[in-house]
Protein backbone atom coordinates (compact mmCIF):
# COMPACT_ATOMS: atom_id res chain seq x y z
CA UNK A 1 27.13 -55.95 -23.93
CA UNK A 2 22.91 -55.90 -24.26
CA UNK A 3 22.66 -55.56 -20.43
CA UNK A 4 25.42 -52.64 -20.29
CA UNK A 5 24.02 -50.87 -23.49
CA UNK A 6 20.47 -50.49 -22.28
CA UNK A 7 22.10 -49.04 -19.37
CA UNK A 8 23.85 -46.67 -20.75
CA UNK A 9 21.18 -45.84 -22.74
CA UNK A 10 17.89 -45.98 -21.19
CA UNK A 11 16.03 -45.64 -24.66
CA UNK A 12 16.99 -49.05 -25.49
CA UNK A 13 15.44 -50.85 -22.51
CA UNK A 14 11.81 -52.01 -23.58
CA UNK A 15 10.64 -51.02 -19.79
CA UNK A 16 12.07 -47.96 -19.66
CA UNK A 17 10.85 -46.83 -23.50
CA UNK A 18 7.37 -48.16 -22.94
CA UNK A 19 7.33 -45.74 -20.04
CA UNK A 20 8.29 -42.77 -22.14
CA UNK A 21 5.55 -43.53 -24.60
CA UNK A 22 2.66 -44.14 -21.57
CA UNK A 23 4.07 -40.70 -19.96
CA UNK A 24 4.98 -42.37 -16.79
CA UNK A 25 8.14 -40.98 -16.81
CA UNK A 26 9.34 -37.31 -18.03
CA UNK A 27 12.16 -36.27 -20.55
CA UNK A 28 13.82 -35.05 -17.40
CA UNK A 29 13.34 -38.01 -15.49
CA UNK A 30 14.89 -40.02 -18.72
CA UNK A 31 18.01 -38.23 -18.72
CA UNK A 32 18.58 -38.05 -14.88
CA UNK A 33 18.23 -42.21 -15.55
CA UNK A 34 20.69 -42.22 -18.54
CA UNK A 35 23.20 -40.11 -16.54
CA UNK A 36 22.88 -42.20 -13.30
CA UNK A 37 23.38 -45.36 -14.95
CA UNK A 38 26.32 -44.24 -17.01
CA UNK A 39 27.77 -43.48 -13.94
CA UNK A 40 27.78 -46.39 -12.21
CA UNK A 41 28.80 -48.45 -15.37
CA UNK A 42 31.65 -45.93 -15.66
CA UNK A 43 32.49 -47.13 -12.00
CA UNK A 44 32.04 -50.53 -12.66
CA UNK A 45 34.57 -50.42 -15.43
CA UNK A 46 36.69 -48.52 -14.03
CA UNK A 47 36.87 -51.14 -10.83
CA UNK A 48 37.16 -54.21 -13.11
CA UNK A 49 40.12 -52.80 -15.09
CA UNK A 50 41.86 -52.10 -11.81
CA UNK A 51 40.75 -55.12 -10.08
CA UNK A 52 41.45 -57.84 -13.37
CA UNK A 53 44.56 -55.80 -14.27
């Protein structure tokens, strides 16, 4: 649940945040992260409940 919520939302992993705050990466770059990763735990999911089920 941690590892998939930090994920899903970037602003919650300490690597990625301390990034934001240094300016290393931009607000763009943050939400092109956010909506990569959300992807690919949306496929992940998706794949378990079809591959468990």
């Amino acid at each position: 649940m941690v590892i998939g919520g930090t994920l899903i939302i970037p602003i919650h992993s300490p690597s990625t945040f301390y990034a934001s705050l240094e300016g290393v990466l931009t607000k763009s770059e943050m939400i092109m992260t956010g909506i990569i990763s959300s992807i690919m735990m949306s496929v992940v999911a998706i794949a378990a409940v079809f591959l468990y089920w």
